[in-house]
PDB file of N, CA and C in Angstrom:
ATOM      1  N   UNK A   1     -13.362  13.512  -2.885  1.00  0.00           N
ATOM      2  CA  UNK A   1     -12.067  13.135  -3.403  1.00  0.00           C
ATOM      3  C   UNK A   1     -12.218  12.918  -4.899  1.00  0.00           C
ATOM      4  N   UNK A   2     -10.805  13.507  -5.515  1.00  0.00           N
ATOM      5  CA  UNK A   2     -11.350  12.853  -7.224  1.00  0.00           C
ATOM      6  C   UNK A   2      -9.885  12.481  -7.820  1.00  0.00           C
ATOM      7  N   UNK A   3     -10.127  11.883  -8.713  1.00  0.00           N
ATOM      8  CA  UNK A   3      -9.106  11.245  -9.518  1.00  0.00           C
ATOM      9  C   UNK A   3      -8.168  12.247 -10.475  1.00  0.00           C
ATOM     10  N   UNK A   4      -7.481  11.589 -11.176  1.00  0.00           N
ATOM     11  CA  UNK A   4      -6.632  12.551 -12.310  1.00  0.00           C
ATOM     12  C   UNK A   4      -6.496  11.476 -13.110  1.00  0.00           C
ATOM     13  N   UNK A   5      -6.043  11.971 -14.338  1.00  0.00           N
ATOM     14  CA  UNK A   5      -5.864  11.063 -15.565  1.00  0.00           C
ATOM     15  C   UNK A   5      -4.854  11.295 -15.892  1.00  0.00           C
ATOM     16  N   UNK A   6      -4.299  10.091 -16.724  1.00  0.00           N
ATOM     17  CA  UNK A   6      -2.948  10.280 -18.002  1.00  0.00           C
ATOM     18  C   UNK A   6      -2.467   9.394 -18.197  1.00  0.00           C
ATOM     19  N   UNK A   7      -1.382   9.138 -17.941  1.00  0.00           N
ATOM     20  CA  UNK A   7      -0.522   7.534 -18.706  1.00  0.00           C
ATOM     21  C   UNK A   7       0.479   7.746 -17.416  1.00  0.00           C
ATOM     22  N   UNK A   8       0.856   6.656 -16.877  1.00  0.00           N
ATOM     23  CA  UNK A   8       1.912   6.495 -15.917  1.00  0.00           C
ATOM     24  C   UNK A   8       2.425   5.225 -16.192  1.00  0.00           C
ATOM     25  N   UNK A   9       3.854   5.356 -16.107  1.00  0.00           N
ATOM     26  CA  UNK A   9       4.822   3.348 -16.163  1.00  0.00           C
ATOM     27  C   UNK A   9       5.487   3.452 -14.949  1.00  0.00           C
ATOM     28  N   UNK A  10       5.651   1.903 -15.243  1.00  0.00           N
ATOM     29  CA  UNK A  10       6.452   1.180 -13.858  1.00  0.00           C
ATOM     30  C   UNK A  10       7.749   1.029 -14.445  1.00  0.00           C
ATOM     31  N   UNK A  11       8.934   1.735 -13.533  1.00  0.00           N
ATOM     32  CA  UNK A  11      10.083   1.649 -14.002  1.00  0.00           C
ATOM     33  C   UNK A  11      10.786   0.085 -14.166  1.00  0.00           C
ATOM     34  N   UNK A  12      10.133  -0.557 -13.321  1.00  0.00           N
ATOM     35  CA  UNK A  12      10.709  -2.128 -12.832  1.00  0.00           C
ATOM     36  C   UNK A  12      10.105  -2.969 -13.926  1.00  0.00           C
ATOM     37  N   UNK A  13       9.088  -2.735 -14.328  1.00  0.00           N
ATOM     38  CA  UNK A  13       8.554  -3.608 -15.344  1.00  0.00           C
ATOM     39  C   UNK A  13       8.421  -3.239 -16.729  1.00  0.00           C
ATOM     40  N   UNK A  14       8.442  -1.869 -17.081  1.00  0.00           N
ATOM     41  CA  UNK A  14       8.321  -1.557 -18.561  1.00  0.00           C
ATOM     42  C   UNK A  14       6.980  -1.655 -18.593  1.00  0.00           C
ATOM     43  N   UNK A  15       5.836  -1.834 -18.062  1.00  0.00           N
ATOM     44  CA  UNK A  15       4.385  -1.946 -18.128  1.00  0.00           C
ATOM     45  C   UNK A  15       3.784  -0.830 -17.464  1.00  0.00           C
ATOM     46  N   UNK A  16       2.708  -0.754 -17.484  1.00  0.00           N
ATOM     47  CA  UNK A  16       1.456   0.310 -16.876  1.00  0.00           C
ATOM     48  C   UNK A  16       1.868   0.051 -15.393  1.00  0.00           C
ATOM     49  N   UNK A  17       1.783   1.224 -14.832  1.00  0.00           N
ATOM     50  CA  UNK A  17       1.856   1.529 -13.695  1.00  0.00           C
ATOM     51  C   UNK A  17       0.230   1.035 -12.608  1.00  0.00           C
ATOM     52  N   UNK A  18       0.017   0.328 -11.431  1.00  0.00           N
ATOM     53  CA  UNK A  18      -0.729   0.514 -10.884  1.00  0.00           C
ATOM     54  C   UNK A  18      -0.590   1.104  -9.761  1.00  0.00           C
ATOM     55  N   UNK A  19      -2.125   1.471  -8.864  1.00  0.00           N
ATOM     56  CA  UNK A  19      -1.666   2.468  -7.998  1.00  0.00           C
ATOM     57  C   UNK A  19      -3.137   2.196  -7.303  1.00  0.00           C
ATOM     58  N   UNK A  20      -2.948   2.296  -5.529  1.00  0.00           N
ATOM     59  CA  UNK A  20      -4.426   2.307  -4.764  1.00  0.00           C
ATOM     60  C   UNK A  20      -4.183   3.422  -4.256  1.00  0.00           C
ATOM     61  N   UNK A  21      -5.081   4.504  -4.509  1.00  0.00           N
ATOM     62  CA  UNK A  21      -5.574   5.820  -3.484  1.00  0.00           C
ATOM     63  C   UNK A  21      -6.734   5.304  -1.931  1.00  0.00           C
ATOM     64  N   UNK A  22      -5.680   6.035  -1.107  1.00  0.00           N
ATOM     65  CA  UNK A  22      -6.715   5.425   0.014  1.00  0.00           C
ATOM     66  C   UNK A  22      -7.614   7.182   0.610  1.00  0.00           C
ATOM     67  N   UNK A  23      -8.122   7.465   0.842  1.00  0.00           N
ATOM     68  CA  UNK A  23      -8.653   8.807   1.714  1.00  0.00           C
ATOM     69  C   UNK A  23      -8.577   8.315   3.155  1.00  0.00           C
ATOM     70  N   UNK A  24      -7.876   9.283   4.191  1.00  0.00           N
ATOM     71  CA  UNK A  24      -7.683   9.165   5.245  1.00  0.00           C
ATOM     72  C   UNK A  24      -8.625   9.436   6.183  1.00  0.00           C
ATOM     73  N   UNK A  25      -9.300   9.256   7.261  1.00  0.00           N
ATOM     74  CA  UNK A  25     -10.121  10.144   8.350  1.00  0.00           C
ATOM     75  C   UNK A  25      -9.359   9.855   9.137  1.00  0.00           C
ATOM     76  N   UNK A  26     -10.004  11.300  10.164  1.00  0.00           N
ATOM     77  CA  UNK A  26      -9.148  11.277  11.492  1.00  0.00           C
ATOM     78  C   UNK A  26     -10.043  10.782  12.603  1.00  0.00           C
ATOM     79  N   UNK A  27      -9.989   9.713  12.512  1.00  0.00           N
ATOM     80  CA  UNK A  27     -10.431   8.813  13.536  1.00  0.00           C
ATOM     81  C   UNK A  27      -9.758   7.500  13.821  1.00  0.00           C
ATOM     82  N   UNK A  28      -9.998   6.722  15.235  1.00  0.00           N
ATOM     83  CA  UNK A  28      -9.457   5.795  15.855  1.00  0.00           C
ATOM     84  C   UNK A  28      -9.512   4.481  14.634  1.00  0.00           C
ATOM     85  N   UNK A  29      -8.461   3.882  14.635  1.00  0.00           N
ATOM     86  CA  UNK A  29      -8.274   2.575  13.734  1.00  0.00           C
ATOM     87  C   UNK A  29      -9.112   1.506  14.536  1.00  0.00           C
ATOM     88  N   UNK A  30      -9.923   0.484  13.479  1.00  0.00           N
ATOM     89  CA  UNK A  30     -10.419  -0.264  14.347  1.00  0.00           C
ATOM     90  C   UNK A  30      -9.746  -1.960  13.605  1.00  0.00           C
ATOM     91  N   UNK A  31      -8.806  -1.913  13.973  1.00  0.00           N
ATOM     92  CA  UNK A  31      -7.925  -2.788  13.275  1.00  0.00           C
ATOM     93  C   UNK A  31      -8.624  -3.858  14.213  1.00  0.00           C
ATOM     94  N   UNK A  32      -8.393  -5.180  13.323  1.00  0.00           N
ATOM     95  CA  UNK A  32      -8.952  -6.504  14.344  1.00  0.00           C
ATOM     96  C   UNK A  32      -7.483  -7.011  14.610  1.00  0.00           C
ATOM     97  N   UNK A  33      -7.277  -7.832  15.754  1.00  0.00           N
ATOM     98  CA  UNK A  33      -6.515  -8.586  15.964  1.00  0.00           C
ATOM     99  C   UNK A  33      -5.995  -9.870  14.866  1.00  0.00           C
ATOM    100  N   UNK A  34      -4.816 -10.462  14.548  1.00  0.00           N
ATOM    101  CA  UNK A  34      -4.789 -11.351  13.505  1.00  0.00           C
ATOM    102  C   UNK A  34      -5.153 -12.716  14.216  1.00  0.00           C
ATOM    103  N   UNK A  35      -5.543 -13.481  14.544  1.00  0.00           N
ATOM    104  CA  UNK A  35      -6.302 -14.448  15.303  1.00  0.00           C
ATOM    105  C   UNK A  35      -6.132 -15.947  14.169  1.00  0.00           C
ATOM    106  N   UNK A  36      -5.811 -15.697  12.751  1.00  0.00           N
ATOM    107  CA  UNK A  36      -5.620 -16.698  12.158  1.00  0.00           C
ATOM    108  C   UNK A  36      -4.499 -17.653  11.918  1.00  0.00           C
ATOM    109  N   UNK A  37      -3.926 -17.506  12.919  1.00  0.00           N
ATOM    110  CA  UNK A  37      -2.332 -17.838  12.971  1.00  0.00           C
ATOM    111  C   UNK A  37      -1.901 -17.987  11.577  1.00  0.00           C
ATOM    112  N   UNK A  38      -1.905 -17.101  10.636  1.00  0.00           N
ATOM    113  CA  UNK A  38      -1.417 -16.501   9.170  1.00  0.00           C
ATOM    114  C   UNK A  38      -0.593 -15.707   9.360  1.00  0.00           C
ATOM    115  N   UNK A  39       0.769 -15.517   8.401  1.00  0.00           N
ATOM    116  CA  UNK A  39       1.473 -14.407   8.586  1.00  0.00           C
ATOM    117  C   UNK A  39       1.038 -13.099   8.542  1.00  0.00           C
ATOM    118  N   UNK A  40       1.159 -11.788   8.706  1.00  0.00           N
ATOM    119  CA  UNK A  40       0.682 -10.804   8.430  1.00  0.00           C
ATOM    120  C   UNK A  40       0.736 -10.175   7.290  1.00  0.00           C
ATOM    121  N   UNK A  41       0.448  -9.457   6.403  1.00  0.00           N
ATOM    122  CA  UNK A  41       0.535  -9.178   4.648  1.00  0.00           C
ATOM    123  C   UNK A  41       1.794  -8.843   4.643  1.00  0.00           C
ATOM    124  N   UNK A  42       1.936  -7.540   5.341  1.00  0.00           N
ATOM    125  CA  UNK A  42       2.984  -6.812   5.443  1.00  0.00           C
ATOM    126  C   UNK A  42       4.170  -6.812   6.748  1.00  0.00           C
ATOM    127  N   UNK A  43       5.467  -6.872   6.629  1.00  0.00           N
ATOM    128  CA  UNK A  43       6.119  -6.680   5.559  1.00  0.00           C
ATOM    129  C   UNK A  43       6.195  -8.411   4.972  1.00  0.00           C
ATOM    130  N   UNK A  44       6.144  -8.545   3.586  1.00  0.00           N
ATOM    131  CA  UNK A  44       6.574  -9.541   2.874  1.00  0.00           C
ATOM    132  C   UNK A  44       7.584  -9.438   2.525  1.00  0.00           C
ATOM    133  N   UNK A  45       8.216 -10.563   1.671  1.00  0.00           N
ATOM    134  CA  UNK A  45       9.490 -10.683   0.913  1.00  0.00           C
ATOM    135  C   UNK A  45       9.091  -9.693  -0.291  1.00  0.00           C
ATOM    136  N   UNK A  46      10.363  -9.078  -0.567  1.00  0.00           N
ATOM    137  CA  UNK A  46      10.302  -7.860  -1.940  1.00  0.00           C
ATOM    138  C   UNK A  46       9.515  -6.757  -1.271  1.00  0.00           C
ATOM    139  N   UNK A  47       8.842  -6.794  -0.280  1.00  0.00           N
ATOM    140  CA  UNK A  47       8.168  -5.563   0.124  1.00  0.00           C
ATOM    141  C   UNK A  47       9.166  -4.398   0.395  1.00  0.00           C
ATOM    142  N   UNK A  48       8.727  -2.854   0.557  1.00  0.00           N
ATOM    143  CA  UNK A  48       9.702  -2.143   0.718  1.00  0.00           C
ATOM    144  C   UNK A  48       8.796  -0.762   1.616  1.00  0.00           C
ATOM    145  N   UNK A  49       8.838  -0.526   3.046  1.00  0.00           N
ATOM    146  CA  UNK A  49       8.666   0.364   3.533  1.00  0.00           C
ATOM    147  C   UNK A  49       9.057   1.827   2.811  1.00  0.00           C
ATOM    148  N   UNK A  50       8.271   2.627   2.345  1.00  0.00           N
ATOM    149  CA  UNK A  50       8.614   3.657   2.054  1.00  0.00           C
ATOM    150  C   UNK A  50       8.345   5.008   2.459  1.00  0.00           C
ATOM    151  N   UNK A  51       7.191   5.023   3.455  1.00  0.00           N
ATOM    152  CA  UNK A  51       6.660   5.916   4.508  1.00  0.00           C
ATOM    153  C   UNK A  51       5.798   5.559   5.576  1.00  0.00           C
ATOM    154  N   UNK A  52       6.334   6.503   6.363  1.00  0.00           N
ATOM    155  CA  UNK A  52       5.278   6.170   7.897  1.00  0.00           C
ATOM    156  C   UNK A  52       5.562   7.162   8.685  1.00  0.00           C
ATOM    157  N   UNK A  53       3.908   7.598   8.981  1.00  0.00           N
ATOM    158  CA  UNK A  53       4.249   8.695  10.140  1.00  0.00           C
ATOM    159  C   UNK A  53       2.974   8.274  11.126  1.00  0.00           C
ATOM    160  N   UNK A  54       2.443   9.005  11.902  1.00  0.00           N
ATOM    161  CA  UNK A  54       1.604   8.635  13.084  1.00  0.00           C
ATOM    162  C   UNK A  54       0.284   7.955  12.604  1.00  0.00           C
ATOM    163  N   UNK A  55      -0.307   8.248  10.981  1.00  0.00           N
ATOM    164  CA  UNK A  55      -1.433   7.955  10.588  1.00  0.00           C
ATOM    165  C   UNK A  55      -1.286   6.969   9.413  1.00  0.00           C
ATOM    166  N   UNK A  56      -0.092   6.703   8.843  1.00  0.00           N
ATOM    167  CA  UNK A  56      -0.216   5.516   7.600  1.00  0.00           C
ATOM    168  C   UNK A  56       1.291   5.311   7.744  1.00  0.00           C
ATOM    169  N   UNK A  57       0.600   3.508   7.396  1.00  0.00           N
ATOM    170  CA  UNK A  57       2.188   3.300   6.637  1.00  0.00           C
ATOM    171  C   UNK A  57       2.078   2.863   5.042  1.00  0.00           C
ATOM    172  N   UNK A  58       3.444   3.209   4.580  1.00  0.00           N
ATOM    173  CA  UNK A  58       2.809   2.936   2.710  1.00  0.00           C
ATOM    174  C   UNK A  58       3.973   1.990   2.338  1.00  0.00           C
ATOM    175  N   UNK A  59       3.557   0.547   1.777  1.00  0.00           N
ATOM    176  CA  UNK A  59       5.038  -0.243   1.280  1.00  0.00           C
ATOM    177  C   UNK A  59       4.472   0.030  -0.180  1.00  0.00           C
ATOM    178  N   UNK A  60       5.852  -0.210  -0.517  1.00  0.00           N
ATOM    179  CA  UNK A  60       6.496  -0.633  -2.223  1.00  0.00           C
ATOM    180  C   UNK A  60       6.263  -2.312  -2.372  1.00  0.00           C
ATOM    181  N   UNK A  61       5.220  -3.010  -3.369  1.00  0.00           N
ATOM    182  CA  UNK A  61       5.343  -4.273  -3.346  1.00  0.00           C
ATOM    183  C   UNK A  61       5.412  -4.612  -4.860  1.00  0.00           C
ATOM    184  N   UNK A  62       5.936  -5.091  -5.610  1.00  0.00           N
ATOM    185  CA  UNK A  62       6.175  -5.865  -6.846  1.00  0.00           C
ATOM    186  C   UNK A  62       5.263  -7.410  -6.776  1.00  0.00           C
ATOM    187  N   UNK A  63       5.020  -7.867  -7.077  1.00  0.00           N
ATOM    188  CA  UNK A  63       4.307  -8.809  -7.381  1.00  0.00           C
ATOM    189  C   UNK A  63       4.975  -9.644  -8.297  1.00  0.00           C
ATOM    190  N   UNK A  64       5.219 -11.028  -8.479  1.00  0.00           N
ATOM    191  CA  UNK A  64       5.279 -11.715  -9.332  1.00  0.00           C
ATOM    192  C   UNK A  64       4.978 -12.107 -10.630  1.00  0.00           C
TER     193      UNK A  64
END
């Protein structure tokens, strides 16, 4: 997998854009159970579902 370069902004903030690349495999998720009686990350407040199909889901989150 490789990167790309250049300059990207965040329309919401007027600042530098950030961004996480994940690489996918096709294999079984070994997700743990949440066991910490903690909310779950996702969805949060301001969060924003923006895709999902059988192998990822991707939110929109703003940060404070």
């Amino acid at each position: 997998m490789s990167g790309h370069g250049g300059t990207t902004s965040d329309t919401a903030t007027n600042g530098p854009a950030h961004e996480v690349v994940v690489e996918l495999k096709d294999a079984p998720s070994k997700t743990v159970p949440n066991t910490t009686g903690l909310p779950p990350a996702f969805p949060r407040a301001g969060s924003k579902k923006i895709l999902e199909n059988e192998k990822v889901r991707v939110w929109n989150y703003a940060g404070r």
